[in-house]
Protein backbone atom coordinates (compact mmCIF):
# COMPACT_ATOMS: atom_id res chain seq x y z
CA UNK A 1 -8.37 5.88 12.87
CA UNK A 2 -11.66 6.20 11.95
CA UNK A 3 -10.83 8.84 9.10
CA UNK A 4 -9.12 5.89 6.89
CA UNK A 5 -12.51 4.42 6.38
CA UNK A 6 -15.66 6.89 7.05
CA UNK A 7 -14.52 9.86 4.72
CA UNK A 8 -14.88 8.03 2.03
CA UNK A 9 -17.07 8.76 -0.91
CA UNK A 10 -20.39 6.71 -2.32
CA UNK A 11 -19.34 4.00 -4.36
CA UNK A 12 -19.56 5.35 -8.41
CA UNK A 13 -20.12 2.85 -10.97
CA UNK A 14 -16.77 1.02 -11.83
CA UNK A 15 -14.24 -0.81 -9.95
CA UNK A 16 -13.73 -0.41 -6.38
CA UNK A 17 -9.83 -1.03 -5.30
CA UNK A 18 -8.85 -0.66 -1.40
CA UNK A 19 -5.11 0.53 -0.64
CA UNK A 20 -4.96 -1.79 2.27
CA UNK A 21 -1.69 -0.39 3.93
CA UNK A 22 0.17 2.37 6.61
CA UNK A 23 0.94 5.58 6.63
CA UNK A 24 2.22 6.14 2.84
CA UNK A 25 -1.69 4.98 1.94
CA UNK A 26 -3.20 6.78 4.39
CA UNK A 27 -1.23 10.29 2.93
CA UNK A 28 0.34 11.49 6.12
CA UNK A 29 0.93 14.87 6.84
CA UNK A 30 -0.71 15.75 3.37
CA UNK A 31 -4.10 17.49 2.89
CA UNK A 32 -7.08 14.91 2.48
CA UNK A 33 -7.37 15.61 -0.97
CA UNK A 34 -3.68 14.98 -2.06
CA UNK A 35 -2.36 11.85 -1.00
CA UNK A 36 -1.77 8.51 -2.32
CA UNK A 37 -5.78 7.48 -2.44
CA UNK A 38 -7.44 10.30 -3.91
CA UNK A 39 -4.21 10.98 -6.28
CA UNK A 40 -3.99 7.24 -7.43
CA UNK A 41 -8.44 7.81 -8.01
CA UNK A 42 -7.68 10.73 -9.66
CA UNK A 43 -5.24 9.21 -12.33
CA UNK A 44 -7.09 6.30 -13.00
CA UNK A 45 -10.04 8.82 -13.80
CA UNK A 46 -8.02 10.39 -16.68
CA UNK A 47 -6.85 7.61 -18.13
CA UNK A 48 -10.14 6.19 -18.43
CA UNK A 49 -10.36 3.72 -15.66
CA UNK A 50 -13.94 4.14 -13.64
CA UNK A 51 -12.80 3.59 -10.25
CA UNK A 52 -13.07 4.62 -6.85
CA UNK A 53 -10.21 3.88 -4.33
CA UNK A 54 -10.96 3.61 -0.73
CA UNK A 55 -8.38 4.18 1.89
CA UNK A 56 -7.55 1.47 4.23
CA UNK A 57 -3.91 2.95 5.56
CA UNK A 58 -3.59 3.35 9.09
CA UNK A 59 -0.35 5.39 9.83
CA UNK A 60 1.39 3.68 12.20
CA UNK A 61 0.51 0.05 11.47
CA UNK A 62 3.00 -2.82 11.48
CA UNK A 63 2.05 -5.98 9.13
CA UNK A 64 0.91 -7.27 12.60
CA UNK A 65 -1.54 -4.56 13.45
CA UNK A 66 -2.85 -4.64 9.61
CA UNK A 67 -3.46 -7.84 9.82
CA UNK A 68 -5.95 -7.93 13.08
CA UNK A 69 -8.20 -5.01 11.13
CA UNK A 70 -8.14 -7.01 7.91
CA UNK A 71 -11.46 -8.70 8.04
CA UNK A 72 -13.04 -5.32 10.15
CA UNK A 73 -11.75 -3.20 7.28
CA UNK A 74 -13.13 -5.32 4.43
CA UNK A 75 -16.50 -5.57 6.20
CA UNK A 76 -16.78 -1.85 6.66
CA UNK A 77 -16.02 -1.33 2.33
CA UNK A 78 -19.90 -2.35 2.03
CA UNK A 79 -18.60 -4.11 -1.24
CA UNK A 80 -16.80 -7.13 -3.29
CA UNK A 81 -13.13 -5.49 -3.81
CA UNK A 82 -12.19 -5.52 -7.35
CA UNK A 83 -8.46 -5.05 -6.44
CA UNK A 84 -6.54 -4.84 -2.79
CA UNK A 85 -3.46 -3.31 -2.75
CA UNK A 86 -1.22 -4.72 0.14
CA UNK A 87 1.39 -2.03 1.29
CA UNK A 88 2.97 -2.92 4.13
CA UNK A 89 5.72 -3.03 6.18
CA UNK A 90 7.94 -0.52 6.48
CA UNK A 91 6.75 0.04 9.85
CA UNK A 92 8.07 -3.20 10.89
CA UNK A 93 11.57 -2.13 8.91
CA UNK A 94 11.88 1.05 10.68
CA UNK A 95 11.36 -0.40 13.95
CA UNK A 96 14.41 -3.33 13.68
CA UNK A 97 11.31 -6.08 13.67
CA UNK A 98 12.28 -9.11 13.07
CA UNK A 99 12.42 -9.90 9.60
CA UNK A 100 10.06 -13.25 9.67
CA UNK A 101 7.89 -11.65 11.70
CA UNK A 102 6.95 -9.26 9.44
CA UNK A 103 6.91 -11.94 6.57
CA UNK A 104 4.61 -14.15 8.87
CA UNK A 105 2.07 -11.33 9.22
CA UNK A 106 1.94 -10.39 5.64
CA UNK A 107 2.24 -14.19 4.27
CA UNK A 108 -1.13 -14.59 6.81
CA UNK A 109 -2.76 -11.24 5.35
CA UNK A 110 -2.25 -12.81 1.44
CA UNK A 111 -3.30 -15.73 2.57
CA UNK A 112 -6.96 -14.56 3.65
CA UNK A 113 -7.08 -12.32 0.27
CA UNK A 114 -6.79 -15.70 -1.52
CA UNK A 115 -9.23 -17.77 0.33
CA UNK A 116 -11.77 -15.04 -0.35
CA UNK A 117 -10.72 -15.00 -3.96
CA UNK A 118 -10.06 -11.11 -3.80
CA UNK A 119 -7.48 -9.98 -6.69
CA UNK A 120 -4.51 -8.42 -4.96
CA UNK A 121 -1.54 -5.80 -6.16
CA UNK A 122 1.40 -6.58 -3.55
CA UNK A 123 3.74 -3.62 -3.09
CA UNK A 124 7.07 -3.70 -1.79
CA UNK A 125 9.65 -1.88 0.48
CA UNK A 126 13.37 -1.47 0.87
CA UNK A 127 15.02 -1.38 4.20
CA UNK A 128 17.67 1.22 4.03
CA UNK A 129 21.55 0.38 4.37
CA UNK A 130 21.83 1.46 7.61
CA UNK A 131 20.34 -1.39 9.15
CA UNK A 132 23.20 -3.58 7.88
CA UNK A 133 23.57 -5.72 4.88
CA UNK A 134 21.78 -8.81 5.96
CA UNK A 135 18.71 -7.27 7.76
CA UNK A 136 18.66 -5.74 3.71
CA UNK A 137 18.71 -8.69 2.16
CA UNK A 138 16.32 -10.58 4.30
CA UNK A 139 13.68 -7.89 4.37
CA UNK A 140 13.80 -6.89 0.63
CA UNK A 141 13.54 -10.48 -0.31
CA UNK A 142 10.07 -10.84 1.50
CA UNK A 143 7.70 -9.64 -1.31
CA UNK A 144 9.13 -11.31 -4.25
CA UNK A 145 9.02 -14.27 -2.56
CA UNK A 146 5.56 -13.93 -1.54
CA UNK A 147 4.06 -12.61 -4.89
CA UNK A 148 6.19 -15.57 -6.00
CA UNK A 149 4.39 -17.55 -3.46
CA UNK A 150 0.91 -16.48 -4.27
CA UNK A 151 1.28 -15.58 -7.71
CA UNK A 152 0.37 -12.04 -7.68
CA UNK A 153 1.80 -8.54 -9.67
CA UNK A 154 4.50 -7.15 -7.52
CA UNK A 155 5.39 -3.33 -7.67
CA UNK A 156 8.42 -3.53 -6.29
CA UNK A 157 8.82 -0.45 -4.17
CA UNK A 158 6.72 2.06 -3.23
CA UNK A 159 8.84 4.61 -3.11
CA UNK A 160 10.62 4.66 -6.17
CA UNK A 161 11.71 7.73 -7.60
CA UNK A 162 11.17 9.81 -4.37
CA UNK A 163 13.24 7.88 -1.63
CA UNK A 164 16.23 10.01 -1.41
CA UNK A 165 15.19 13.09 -2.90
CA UNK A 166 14.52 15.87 0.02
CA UNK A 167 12.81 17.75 -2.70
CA UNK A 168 9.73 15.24 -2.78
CA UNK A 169 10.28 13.81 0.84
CA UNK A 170 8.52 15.88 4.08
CA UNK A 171 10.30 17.24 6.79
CA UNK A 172 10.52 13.90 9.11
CA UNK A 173 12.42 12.71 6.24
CA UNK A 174 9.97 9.15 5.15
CA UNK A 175 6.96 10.57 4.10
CA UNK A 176 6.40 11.59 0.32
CA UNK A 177 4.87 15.14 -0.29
CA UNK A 178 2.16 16.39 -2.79
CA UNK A 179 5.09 16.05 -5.62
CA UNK A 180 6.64 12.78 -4.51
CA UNK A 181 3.63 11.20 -3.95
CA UNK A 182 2.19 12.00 -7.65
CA UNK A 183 5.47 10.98 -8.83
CA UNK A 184 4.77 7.71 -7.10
CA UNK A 185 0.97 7.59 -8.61
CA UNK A 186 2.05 8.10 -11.97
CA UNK A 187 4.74 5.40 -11.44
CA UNK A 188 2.20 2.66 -10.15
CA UNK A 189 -0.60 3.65 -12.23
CA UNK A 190 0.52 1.57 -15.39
CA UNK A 191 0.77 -1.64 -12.76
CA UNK A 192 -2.62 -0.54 -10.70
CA UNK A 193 -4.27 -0.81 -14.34
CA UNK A 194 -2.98 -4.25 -15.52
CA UNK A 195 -3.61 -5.77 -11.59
CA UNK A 196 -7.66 -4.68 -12.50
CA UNK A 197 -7.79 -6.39 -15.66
């Protein structure tokens, strides 16, 4: 666990954005220099954009588990966020939580962004059709509901443009590899860069 926060590097001049999430932040099963974090820092680099992003994924996490680290993980950044990005819950998805559950945990997790005035990018996920239409419907409709709620960008899903393509998807079958994941950077970088001005 420790990994998600003590590898990180100094603080550069710029903006400092924390990819508050699970697994997909954290770059599981990649090589520390190639997932989501350091890819997303990279981008923002070339175009122009002096920023360092800090990894707050832990792979595993539920919205649940994310949210008891929330205030431990902010603490341990050492600085004033200039941008969180909230990715969570597929976790919750994948294990059949229930759907308000998960939509409890995150709506509690925005909640504490906004009372410390933090600007926050919330990213979604889609449950998959095998868990039945309405479990689909329910789930998918949490985060535009809750940006709508809390008036934040929404990028919609994470995963777009790599969910169902084994070419850019690991063996287990969830994870993105080093090409679906800069697929999903250079997808999200145009949204990353509005939610920081």
């Amino acid at each position: 666990m420790s990994a998600a926060f003590g590898s990180a590097p100094a603080l550069a001049a710029g903006k400092l954005i924390w990819a508050f999430g699970d697994s997909l932040t954290a770059g599981y099963g990649l090589p520390p220099s190639q997932g989501f974090v350091p890819q997303l820092q990279q981008a923002l680099n070339r175009a122009g954009v002096a920023a360092t992003v800090r990894n707050g994924g832990i792979a595993g996490d539920t919205a649940a588990q994310a949210r008891a680290r929330l205030l431990w993980g902010l603490r341990g950044l050492g600085a004033r966020p200039d941008l969180v990005i909230v990715e969570l819950g597929a976790n919750d998805m994948l294990r059949g939580l229930p759907v308000a559950q998960a939509e409890t945990n995150l709506d509690l997790i925005l909640a504490e962004l906004e009372r410390r005035r933090l600007n926050v990018l919330l990213v979604g996920m889609k449950a998959p059709p095998n868990l039945g239409a309405a479990y689909r419907r329910s789930f998918d409709a949490i985060y535009p509901a809750l940006a709508k709620r809390y008036r934040l960008p929404l990028y919609p899903f994470f995963l777009d443009g790599v969910a169902g393509n084994r070419r850019l998807i690991q063996a287990d079958g969830l994870h993105p590899n080093i090409r679906g994941v800069a697929i999903i950077v250079q997808r999200i970088l145009p949204t990353v860069r509005h939610a920081l001005r």
